[in-house]
N, C-alpha and C. Protein backbone atom coordinates (compact mmCIF):
# COMPACT_ATOMS: atom_id res chain seq x y z
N UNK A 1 100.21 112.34 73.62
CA UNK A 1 99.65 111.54 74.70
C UNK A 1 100.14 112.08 76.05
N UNK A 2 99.44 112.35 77.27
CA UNK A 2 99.76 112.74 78.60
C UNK A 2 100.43 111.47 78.77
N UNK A 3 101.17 112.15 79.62
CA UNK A 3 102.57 111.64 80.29
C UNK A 3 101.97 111.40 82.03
N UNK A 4 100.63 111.69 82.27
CA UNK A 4 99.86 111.72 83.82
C UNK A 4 99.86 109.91 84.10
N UNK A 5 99.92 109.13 84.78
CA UNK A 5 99.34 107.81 85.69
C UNK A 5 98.35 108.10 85.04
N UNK A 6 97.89 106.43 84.45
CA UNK A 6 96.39 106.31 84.21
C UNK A 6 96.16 105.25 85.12
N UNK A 7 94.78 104.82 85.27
CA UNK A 7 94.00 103.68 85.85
C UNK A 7 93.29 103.08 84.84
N UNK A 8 93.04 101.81 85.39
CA UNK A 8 92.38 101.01 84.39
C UNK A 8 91.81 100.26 85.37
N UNK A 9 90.41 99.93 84.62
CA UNK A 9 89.43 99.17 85.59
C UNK A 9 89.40 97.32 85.25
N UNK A 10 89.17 96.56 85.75
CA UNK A 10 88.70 95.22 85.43
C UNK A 10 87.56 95.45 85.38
N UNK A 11 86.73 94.70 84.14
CA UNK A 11 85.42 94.87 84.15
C UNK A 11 84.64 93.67 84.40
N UNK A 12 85.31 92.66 84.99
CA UNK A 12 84.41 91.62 85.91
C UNK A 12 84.37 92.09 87.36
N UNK A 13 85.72 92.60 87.96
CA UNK A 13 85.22 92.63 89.45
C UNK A 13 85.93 94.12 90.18
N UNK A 14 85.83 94.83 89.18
CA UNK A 14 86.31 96.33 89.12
C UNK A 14 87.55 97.03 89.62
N UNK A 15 89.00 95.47 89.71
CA UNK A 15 89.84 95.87 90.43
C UNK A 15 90.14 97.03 89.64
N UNK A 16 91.08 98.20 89.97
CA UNK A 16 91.77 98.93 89.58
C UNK A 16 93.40 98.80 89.58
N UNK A 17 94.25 98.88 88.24
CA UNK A 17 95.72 99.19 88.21
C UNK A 17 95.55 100.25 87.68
N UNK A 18 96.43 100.99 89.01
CA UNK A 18 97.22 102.08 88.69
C UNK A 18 98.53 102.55 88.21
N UNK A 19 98.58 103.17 87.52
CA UNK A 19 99.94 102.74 86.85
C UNK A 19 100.77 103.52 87.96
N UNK A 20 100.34 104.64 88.81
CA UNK A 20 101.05 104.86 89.92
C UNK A 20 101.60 104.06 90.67
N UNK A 21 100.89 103.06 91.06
CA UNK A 21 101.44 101.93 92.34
C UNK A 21 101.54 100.78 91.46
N UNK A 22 101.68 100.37 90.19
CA UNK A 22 102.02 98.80 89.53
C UNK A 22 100.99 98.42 90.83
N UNK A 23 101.56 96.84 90.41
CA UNK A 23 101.35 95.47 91.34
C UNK A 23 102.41 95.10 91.70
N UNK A 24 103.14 95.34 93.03
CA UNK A 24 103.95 94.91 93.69
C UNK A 24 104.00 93.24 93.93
N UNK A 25 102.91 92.95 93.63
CA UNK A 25 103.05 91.31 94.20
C UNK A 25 103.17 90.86 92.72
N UNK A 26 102.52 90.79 91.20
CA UNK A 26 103.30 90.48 90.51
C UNK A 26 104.76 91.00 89.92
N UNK A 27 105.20 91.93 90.80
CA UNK A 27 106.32 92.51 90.16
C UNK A 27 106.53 93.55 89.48
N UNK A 28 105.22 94.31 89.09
CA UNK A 28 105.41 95.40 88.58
C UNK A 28 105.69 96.70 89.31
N UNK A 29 106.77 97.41 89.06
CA UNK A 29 107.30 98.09 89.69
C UNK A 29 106.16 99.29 89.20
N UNK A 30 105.89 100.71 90.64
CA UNK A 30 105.34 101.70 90.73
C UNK A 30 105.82 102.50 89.10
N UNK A 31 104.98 103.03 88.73
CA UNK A 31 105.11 104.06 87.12
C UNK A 31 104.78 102.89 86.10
N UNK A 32 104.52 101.37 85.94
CA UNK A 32 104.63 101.13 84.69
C UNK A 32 103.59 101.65 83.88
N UNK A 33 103.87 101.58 82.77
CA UNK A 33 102.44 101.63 81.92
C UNK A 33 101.33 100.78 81.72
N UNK A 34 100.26 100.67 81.37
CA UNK A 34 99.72 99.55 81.36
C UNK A 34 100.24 99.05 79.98
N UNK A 35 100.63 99.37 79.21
CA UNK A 35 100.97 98.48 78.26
C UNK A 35 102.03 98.22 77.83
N UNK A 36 102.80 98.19 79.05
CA UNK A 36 104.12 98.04 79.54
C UNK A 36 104.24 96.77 80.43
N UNK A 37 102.95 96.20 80.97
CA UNK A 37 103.02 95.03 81.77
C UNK A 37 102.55 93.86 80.51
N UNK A 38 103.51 92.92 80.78
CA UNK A 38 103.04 91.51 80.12
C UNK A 38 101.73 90.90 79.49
N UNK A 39 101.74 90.53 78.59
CA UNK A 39 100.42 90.51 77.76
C UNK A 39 99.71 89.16 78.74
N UNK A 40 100.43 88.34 79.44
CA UNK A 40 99.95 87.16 80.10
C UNK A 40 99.75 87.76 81.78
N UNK A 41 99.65 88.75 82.25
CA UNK A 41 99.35 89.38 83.38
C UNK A 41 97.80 89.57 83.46
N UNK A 42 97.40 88.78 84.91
CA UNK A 42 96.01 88.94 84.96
C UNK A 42 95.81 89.54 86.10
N UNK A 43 94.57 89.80 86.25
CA UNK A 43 94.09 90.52 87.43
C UNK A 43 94.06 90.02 88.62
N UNK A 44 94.75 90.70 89.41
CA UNK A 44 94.95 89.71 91.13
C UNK A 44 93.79 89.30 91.67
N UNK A 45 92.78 89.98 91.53
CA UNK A 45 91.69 89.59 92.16
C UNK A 45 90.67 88.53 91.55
N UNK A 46 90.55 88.30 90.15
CA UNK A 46 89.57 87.23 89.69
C UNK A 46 89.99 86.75 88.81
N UNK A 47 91.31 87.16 88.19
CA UNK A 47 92.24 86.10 87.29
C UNK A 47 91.85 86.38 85.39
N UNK A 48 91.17 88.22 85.51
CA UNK A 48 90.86 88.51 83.94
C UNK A 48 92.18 88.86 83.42
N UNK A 49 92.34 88.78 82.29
CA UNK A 49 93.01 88.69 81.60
C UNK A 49 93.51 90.41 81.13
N UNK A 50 94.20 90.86 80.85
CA UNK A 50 95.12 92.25 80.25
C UNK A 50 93.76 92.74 79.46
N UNK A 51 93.51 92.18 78.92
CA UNK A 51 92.31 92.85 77.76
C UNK A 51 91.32 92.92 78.45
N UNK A 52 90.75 92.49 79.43
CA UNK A 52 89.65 92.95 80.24
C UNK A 52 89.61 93.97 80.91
N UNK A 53 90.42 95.13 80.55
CA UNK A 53 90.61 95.89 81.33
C UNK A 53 90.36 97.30 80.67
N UNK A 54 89.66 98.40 80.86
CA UNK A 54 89.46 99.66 80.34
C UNK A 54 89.65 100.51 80.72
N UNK A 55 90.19 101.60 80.42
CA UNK A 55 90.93 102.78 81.12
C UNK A 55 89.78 103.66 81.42
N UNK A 56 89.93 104.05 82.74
CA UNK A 56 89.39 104.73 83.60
C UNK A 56 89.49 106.29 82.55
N UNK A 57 88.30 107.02 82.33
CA UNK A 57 88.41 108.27 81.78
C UNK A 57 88.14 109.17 82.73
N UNK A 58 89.12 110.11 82.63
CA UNK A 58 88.67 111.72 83.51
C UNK A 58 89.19 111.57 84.87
């Protein structure tokens, strides 16, 4: 598995986490993984849930 920052999209309102910059406002510090953040972590912007979320390819 690459060791590169991935992104992942929300697929209700297309926020993006980067695993480069976490979410500073919930606490996730810059580098996490995404599946490294809390299974109860939702999306800042419309409140989807961890599993709504699909990794950005390419």
């Amino acid at each position: 598995m690459s060791t590169a920052n991935r992104r992942y999209r929300c697929r209700y309102c297309s926020h993006i986490y980067d695993e480069a910059l976490g979410d500073a406002d919930a606490g996730i510090a810059p580098g996490t993984r995404f599946e490294d953040i809390p299974d109860d972590w939702m999306c800042p912007e419309c409140g989807a849930a961890k599993g709504d979320y699909d990794l950005i390819e390419g």
